[in-house]
N, C-alpha and C. Protein backbone atom coordinates (compact mmCIF):
# COMPACT_ATOMS: atom_id res chain seq x y z
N UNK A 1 -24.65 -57.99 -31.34
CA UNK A 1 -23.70 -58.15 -30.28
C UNK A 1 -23.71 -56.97 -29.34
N UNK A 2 -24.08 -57.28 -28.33
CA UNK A 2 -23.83 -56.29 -26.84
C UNK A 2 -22.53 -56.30 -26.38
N UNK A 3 -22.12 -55.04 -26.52
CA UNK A 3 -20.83 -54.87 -25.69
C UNK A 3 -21.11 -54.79 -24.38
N UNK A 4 -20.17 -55.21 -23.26
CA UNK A 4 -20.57 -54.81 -21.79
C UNK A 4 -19.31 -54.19 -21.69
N UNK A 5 -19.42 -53.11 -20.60
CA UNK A 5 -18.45 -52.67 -20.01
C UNK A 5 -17.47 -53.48 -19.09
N UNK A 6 -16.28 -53.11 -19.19
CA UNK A 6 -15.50 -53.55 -18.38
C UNK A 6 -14.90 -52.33 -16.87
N UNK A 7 -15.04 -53.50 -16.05
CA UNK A 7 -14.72 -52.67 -14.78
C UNK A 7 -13.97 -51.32 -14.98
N UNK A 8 -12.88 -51.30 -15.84
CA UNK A 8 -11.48 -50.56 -15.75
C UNK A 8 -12.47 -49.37 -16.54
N UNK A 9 -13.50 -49.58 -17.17
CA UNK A 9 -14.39 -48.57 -18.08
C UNK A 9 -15.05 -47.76 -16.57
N UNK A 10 -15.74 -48.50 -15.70
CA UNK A 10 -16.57 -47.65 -14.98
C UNK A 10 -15.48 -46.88 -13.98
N UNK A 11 -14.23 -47.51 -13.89
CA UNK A 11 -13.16 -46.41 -12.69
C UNK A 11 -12.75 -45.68 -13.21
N UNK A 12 -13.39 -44.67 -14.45
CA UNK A 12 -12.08 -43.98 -15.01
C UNK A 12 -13.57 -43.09 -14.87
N UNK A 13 -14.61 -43.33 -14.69
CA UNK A 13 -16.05 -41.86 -14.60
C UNK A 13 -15.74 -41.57 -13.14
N UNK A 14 -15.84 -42.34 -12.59
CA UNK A 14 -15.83 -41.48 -10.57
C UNK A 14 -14.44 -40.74 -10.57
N UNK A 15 -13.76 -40.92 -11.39
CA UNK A 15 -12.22 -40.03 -10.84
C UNK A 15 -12.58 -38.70 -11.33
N UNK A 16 -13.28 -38.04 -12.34
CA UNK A 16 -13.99 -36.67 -12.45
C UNK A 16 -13.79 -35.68 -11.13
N UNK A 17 -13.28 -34.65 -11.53
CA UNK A 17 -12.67 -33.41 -10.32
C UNK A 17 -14.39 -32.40 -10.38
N UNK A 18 -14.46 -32.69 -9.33
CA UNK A 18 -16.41 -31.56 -9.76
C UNK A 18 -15.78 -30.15 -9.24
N UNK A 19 -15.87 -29.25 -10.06
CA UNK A 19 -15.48 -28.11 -10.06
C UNK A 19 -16.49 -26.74 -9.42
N UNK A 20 -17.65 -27.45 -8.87
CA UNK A 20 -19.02 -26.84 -8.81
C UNK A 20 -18.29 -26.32 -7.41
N UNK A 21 -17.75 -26.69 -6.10
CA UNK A 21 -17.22 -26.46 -5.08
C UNK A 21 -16.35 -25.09 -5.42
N UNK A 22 -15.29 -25.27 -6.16
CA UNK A 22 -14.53 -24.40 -6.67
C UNK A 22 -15.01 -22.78 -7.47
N UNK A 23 -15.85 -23.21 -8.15
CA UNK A 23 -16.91 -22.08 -8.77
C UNK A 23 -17.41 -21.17 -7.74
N UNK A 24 -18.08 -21.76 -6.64
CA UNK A 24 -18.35 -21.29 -5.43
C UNK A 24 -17.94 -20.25 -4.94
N UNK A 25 -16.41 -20.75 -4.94
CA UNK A 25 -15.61 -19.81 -3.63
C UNK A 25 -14.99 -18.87 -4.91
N UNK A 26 -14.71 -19.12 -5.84
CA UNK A 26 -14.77 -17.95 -7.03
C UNK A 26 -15.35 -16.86 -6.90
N UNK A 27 -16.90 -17.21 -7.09
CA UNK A 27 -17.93 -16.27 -7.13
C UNK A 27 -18.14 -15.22 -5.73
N UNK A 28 -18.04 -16.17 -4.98
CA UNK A 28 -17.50 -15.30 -3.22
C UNK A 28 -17.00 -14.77 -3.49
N UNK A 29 -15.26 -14.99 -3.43
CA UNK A 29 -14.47 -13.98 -3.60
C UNK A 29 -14.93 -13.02 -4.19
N UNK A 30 -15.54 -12.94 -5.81
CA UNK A 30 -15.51 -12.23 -6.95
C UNK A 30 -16.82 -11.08 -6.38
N UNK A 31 -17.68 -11.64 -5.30
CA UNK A 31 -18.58 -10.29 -4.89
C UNK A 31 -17.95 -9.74 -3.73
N UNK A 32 -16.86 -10.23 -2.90
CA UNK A 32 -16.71 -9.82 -1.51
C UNK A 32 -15.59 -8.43 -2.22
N UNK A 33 -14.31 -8.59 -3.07
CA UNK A 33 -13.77 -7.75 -4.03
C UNK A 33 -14.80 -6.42 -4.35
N UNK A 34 -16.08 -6.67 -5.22
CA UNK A 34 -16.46 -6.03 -6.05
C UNK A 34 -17.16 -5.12 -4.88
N UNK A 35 -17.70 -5.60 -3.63
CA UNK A 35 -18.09 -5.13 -2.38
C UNK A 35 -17.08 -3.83 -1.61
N UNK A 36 -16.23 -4.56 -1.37
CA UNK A 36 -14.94 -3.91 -0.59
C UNK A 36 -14.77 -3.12 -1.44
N UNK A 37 -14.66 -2.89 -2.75
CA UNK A 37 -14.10 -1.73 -3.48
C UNK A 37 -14.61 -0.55 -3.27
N UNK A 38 -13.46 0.69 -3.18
CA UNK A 38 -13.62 1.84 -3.04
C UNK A 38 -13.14 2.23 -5.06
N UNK A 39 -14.53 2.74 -4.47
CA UNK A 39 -14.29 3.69 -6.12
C UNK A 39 -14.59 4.95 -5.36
N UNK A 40 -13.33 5.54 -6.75
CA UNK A 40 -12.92 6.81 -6.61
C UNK A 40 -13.60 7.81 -7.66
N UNK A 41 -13.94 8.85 -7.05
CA UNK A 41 -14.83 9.86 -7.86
C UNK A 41 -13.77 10.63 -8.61
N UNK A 42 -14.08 11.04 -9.94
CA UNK A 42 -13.08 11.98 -10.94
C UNK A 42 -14.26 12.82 -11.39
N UNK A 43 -12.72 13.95 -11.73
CA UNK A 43 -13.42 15.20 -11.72
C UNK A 43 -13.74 14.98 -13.74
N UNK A 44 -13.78 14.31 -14.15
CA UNK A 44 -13.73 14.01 -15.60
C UNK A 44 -13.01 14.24 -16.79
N UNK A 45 -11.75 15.29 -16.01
CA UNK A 45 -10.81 15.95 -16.84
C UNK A 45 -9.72 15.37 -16.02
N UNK A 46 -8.55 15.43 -17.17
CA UNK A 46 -6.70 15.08 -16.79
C UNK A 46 -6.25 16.18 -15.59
N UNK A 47 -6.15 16.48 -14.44
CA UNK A 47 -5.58 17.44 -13.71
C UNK A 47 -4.32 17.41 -13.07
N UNK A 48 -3.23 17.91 -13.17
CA UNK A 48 -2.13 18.02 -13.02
C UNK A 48 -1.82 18.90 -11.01
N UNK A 49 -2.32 17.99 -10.27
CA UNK A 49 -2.14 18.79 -8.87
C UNK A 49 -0.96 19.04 -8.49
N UNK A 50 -0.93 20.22 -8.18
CA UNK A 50 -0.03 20.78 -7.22
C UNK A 50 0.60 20.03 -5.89
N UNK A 51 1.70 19.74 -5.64
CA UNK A 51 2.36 18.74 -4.68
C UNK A 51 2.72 19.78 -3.00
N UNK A 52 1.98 19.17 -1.96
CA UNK A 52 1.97 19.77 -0.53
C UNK A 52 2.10 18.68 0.68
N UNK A 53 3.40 19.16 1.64
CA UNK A 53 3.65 17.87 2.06
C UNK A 53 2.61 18.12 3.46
N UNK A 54 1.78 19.06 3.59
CA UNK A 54 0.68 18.43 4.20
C UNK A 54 -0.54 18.40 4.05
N UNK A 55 -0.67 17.71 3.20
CA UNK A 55 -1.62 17.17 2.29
C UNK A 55 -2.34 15.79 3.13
N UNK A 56 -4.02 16.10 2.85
CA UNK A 56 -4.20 14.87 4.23
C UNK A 56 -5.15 14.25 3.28
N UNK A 57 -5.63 12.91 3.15
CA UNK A 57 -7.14 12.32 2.75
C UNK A 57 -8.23 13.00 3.01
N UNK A 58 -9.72 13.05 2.26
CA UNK A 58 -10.90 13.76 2.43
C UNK A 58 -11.91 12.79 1.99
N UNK A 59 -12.08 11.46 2.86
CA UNK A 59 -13.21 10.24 2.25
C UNK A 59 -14.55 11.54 1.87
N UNK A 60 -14.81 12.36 2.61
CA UNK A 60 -16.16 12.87 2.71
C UNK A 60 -16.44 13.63 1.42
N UNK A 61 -15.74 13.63 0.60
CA UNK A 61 -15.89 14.81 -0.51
C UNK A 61 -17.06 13.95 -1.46
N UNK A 62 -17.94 14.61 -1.63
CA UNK A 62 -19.16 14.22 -2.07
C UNK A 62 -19.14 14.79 -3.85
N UNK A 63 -18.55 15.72 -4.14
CA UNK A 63 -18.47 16.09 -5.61
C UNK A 63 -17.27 16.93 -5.66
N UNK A 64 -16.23 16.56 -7.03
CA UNK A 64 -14.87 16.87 -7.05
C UNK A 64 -15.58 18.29 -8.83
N UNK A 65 -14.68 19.05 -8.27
CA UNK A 65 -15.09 20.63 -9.14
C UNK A 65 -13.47 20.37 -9.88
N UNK A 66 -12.93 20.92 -11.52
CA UNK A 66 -11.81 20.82 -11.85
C UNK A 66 -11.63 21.84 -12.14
N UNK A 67 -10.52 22.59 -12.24
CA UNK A 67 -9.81 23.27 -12.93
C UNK A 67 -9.30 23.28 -13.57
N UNK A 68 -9.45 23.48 -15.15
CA UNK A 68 -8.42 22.95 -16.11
C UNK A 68 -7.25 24.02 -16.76
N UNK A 69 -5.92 23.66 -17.09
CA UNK A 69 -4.64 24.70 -17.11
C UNK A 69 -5.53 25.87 -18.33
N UNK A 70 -6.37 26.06 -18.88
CA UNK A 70 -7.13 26.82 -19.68
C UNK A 70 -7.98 27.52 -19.19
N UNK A 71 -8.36 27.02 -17.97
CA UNK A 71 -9.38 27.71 -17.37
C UNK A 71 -10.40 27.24 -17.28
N UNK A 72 -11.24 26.46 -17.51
CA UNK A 72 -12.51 25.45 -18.02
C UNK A 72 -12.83 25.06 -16.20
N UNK A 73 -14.27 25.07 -16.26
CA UNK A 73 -14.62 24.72 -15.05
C UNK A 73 -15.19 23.44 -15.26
N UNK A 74 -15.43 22.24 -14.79
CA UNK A 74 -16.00 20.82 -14.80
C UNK A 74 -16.50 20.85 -13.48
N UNK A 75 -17.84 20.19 -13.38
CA UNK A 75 -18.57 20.02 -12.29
C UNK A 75 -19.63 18.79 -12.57
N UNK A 76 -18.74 17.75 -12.23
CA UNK A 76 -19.39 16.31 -11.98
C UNK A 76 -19.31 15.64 -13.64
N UNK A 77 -18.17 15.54 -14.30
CA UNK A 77 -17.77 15.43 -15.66
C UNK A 77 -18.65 16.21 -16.63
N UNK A 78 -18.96 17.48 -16.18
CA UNK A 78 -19.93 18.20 -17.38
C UNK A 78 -18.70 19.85 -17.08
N UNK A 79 -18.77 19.90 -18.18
CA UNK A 79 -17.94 21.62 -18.64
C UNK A 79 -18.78 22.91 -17.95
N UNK A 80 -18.60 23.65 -16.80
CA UNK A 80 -19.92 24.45 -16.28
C UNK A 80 -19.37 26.31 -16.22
N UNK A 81 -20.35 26.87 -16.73
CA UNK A 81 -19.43 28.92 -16.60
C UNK A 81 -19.47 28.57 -15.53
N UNK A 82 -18.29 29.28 -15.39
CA UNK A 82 -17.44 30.08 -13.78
C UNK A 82 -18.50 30.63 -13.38
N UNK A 83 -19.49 31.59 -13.95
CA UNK A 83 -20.70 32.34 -13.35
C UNK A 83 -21.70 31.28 -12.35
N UNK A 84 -21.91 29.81 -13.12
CA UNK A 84 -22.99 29.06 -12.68
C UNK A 84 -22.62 28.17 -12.13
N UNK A 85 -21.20 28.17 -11.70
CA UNK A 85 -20.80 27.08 -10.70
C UNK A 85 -21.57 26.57 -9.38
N UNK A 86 -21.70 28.00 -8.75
CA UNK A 86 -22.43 27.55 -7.26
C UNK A 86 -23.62 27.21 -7.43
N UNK A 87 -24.52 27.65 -8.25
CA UNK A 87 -25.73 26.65 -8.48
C UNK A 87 -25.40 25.36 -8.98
N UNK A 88 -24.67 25.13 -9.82
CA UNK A 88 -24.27 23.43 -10.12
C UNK A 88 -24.12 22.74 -9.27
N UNK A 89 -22.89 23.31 -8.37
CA UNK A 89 -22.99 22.75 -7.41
C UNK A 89 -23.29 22.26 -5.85
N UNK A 90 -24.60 23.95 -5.61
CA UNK A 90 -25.30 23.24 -4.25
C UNK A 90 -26.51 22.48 -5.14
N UNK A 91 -27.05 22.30 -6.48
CA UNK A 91 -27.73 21.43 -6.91
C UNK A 91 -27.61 19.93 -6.33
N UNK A 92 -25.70 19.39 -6.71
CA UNK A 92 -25.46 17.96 -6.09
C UNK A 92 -25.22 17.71 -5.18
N UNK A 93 -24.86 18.68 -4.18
CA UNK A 93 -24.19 18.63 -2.64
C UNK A 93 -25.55 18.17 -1.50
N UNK A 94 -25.45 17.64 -1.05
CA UNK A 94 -26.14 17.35 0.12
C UNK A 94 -25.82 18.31 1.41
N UNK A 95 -26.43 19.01 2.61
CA UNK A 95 -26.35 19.71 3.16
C UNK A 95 -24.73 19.11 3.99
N UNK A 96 -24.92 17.59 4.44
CA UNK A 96 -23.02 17.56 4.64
C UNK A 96 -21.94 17.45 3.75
N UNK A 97 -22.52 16.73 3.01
CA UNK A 97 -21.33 16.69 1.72
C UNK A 97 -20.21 18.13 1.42
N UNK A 98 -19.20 17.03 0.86
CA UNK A 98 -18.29 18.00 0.60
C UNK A 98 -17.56 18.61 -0.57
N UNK A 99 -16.78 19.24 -1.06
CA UNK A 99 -16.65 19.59 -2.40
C UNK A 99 -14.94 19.58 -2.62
N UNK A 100 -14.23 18.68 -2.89
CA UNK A 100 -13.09 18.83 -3.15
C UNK A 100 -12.98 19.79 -4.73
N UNK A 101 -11.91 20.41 -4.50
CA UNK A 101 -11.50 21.49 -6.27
C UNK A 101 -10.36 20.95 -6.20
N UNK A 102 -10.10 20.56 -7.60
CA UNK A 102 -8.72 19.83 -8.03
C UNK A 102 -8.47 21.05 -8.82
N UNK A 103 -7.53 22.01 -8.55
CA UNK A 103 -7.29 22.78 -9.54
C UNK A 103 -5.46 22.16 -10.19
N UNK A 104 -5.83 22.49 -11.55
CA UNK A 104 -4.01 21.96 -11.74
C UNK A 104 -3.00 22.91 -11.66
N UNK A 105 -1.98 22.68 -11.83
CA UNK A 105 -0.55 23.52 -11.20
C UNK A 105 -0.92 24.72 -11.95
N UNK A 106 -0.88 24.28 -12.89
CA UNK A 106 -1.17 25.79 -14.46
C UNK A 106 -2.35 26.85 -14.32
N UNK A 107 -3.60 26.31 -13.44
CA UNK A 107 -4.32 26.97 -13.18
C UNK A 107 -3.89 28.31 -12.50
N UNK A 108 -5.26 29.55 -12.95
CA UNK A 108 -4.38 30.83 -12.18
C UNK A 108 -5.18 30.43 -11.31
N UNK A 109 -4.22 31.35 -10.10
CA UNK A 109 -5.16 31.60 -8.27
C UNK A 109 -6.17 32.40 -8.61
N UNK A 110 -6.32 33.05 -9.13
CA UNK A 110 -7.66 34.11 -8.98
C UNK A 110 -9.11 33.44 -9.39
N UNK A 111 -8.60 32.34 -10.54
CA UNK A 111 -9.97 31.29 -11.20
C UNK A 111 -10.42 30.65 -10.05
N UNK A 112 -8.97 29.85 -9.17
CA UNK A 112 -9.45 28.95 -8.25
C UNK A 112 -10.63 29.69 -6.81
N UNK A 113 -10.19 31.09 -6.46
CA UNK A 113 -10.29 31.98 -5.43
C UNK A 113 -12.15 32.52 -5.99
N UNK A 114 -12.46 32.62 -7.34
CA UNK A 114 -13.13 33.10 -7.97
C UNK A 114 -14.43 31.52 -7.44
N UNK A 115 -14.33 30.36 -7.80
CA UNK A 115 -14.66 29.42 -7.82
C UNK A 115 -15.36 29.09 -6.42
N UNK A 116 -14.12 29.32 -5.71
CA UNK A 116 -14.46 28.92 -4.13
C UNK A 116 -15.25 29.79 -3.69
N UNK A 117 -15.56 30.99 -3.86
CA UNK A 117 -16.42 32.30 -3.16
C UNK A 117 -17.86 31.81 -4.08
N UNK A 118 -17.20 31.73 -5.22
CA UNK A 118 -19.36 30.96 -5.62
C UNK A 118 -19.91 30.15 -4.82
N UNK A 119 -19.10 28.98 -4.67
CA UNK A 119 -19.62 27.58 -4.65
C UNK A 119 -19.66 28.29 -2.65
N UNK A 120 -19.27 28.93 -2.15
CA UNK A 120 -19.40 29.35 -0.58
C UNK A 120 -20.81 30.36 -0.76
N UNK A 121 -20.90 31.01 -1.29
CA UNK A 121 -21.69 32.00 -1.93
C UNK A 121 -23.42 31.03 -2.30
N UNK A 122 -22.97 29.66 -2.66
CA UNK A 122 -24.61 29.09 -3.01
C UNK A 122 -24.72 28.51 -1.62
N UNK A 123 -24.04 28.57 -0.37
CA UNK A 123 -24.14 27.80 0.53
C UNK A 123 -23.62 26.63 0.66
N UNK A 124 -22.43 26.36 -0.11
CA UNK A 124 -21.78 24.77 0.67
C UNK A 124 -20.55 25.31 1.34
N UNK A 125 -20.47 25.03 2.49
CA UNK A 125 -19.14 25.83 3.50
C UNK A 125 -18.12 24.40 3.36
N UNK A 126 -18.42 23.20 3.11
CA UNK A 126 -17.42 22.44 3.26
C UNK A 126 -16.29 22.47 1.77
N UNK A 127 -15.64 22.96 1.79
CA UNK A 127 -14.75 23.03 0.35
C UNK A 127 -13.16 22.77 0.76
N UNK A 128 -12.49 22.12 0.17
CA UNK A 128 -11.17 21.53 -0.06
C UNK A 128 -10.21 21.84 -1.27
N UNK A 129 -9.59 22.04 -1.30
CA UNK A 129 -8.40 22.09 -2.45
C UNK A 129 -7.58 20.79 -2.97
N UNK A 130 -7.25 20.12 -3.72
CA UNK A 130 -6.97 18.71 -3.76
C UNK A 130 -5.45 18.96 -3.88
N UNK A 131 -4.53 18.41 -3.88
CA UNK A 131 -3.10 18.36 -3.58
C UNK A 131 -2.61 16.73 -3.20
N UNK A 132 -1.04 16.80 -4.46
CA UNK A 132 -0.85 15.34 -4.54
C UNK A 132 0.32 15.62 -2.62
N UNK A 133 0.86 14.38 -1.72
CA UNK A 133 0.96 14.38 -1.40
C UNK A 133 3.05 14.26 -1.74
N UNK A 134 3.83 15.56 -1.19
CA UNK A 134 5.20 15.18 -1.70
C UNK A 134 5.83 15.67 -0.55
N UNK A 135 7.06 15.13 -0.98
CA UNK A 135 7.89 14.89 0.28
C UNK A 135 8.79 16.38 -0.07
N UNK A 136 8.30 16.69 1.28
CA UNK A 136 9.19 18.24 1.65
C UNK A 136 10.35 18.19 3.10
């Protein structure tokens, strides 16, 4: 015995939602997002900045230097002597690039002052101090 289908059998396959359209504009979205994103460079350590209410953005900073409340120098998430900083870092700097120093609140001035005369000292003149932005 052959069963045949009945009509009411074949109208219930064409009502199917094709989701292939939908997938589409997913996947768009999901590269135009991953495109547009600004990622942000870290200095690889927790830093606690110092708050200055004129404190401005620096897109150009090409490698972020840390200061840690101990004293510890980081240069591009690697631990680097205070002595060999400025070679570390005209190693990654590009002749425009720039060098933001996140030093944290706890840090002394003399480490940070010590830091900046190397890294000026191997030849990168563009250097920044990082600072959260607070209302004064």
């Amino acid at each position: 015995m052959r069963r045949r289908r009945t009509l009411a059998g074949d109208a219930g396959d064409s009502g199917e939602i094709n989701l292939t359209p939908m997938l589409d504009v997913v996947f768009i979205m999901l590269i135009f997002f991953i495109v547009t994103t600004s990622f942000i460079k870290e200095s690889g350590v927790e830093i606690d900045r110092p708050e200055s209410s004129a404190a401005s953005p620096r897109p150009d900073a090409q490698l972020m230097v840390a200061i840690t409340p101990e004293g510890a120098v980081w240069v591009d998430g690697e631990p680097v002597d205070v002595h060999r900083v400025g070679n570390a870092v005209a190693a990654l700097v590009s002749d425009e690039g720039g060098v933001v120093i996140q030093a944290d609140r706890e840090s002394t001035t003399g480490l940070l002052i010590e830091v900046m005369d190397r890294i000026r000292q191997a030849g990168v003149d563009n250097v920044a101090v990082a600072a959260t932005r607070g209302a004064s």
